[in-house]
N, C-alpha and C. Protein backbone atom coordinates (compact mmCIF):
# COMPACT_ATOMS: atom_id res chain seq x y z
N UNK A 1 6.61 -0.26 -3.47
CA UNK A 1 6.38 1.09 -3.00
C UNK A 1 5.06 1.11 -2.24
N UNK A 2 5.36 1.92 -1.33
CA UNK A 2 3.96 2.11 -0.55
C UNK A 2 3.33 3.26 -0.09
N UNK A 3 1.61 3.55 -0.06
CA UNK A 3 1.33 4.56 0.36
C UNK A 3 0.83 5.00 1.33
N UNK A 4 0.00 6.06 1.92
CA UNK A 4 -0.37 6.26 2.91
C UNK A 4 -0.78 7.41 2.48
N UNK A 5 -2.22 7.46 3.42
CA UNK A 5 -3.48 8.48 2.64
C UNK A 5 -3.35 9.49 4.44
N UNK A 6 -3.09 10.84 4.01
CA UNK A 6 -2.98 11.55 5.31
C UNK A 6 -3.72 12.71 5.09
N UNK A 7 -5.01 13.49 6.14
CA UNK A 7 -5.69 14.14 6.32
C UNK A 7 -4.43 15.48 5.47
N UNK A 8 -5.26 16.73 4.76
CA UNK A 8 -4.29 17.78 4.47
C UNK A 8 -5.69 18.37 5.11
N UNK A 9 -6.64 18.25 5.48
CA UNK A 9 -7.39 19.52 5.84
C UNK A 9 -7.28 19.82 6.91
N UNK A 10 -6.85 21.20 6.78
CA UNK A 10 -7.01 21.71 8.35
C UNK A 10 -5.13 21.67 8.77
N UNK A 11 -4.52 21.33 7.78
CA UNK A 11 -3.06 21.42 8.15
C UNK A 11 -2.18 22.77 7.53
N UNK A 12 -1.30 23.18 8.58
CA UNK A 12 -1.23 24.16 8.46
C UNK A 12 0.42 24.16 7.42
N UNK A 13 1.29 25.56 7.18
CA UNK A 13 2.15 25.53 6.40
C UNK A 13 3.31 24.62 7.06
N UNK A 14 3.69 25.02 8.64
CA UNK A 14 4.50 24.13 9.33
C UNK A 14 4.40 22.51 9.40
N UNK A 15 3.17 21.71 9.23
CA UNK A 15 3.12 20.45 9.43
C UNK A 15 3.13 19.92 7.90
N UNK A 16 2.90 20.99 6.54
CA UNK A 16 3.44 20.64 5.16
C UNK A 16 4.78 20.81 5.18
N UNK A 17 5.55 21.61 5.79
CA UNK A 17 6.68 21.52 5.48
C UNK A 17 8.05 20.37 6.48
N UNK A 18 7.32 20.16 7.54
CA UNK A 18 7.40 18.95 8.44
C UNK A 18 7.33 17.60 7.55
N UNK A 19 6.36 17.55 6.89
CA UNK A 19 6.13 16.26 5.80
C UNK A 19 7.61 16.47 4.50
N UNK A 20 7.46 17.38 4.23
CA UNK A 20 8.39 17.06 3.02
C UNK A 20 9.79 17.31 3.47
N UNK A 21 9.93 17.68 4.82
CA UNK A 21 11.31 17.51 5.08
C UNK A 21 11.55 16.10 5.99
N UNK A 22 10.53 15.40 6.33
CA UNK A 22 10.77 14.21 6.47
C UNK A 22 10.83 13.07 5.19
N UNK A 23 10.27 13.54 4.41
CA UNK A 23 10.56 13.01 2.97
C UNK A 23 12.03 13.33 2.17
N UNK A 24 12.75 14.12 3.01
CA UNK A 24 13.96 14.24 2.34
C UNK A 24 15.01 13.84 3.53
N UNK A 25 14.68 13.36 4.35
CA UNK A 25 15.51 12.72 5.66
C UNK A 25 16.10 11.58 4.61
N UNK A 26 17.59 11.30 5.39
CA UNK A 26 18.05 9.92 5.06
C UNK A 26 18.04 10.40 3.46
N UNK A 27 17.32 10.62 2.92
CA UNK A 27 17.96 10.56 0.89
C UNK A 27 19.14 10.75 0.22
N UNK A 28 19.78 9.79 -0.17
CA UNK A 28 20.82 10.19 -0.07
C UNK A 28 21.08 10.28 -2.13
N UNK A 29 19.61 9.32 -3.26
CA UNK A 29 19.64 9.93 -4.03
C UNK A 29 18.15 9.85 -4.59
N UNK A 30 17.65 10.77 -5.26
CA UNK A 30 16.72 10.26 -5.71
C UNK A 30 15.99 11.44 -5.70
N UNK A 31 14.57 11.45 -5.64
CA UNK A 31 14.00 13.01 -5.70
C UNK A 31 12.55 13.43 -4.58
N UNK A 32 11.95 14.27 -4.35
CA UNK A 32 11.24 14.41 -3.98
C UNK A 32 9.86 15.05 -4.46
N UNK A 33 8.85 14.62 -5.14
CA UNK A 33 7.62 15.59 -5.68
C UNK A 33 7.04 15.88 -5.15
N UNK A 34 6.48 17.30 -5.03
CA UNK A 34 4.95 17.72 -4.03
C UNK A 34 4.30 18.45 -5.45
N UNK A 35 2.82 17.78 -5.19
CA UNK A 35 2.08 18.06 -6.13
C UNK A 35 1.18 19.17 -5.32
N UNK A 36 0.82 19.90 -6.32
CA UNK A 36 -0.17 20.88 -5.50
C UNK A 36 -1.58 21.62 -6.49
N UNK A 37 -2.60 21.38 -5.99
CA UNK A 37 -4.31 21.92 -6.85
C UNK A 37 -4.63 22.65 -6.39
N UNK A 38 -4.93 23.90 -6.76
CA UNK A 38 -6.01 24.60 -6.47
C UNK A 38 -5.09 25.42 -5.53
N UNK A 39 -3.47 25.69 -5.36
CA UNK A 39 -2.48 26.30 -4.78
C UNK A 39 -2.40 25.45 -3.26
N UNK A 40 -2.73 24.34 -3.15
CA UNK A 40 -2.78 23.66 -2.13
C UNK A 40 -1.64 22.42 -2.15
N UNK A 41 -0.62 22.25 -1.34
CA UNK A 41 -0.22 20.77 -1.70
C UNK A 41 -1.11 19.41 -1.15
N UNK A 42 -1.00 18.50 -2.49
CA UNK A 42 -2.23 17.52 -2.42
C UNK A 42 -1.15 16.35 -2.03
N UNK A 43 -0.15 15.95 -2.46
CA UNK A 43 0.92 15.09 -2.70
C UNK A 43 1.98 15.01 -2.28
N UNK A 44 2.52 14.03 -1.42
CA UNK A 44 4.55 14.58 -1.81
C UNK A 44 4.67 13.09 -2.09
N UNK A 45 5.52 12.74 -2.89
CA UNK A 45 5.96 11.57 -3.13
C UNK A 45 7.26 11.56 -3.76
N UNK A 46 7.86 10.46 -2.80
CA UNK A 46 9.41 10.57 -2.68
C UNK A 46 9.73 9.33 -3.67
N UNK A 47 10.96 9.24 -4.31
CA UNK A 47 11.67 8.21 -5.23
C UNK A 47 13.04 8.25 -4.97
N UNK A 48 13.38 6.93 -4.02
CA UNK A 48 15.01 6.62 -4.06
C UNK A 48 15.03 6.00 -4.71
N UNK A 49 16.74 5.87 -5.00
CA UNK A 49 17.21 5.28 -6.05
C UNK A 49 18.43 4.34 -5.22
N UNK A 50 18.60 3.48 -5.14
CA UNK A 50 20.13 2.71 -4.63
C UNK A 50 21.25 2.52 -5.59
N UNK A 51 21.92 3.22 -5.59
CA UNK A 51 23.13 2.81 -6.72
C UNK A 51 24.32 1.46 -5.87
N UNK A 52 24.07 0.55 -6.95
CA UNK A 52 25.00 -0.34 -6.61
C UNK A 52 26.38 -0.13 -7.18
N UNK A 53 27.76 0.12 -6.35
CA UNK A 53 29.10 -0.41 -7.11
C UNK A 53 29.76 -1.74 -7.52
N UNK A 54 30.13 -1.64 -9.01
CA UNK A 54 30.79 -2.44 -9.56
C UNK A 54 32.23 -2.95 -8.78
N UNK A 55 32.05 -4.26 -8.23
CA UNK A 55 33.12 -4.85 -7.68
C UNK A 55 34.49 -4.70 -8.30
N UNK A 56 35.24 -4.27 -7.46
CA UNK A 56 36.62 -3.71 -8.35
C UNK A 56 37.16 -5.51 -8.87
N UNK A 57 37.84 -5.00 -9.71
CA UNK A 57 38.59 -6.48 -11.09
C UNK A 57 39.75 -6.61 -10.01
N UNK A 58 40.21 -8.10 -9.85
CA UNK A 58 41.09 -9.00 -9.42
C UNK A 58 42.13 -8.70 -10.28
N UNK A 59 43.45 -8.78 -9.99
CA UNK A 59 44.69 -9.20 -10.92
C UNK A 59 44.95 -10.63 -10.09
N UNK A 60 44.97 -11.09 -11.10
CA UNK A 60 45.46 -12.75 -11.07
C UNK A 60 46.96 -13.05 -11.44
């Protein structure tokens, strides 16, 4: 997993909500957190999940 440290000062409600809807692009499971202090969001941090399927059984 990786992060990336991005200026919030001086950003307005449109470029927070720009961020967390690029954080929910492409997801197809998993979740999205936005943390927020002081009524500010400080955080968003996203968690996919890949579900693998079980190879269907052979009849022999």
């Amino acid at each position: 997993m990786s992060a990336s440290l991005r200026s919030v000062e001086g950003q307005d409600e449109a470029s927070i909500l720009r961020e967390i809807q690029s954080a929910l692009l492409g997801l197809r499971f998993g979740s999205v957190e936005i943390t927020v202090h002081n009524g500010q969001v400080v955080q968003i941090e996203r968690k996919e999940k890949f579900r693998l399927q079980q190879p269907t059984p052979r009849n022999s």
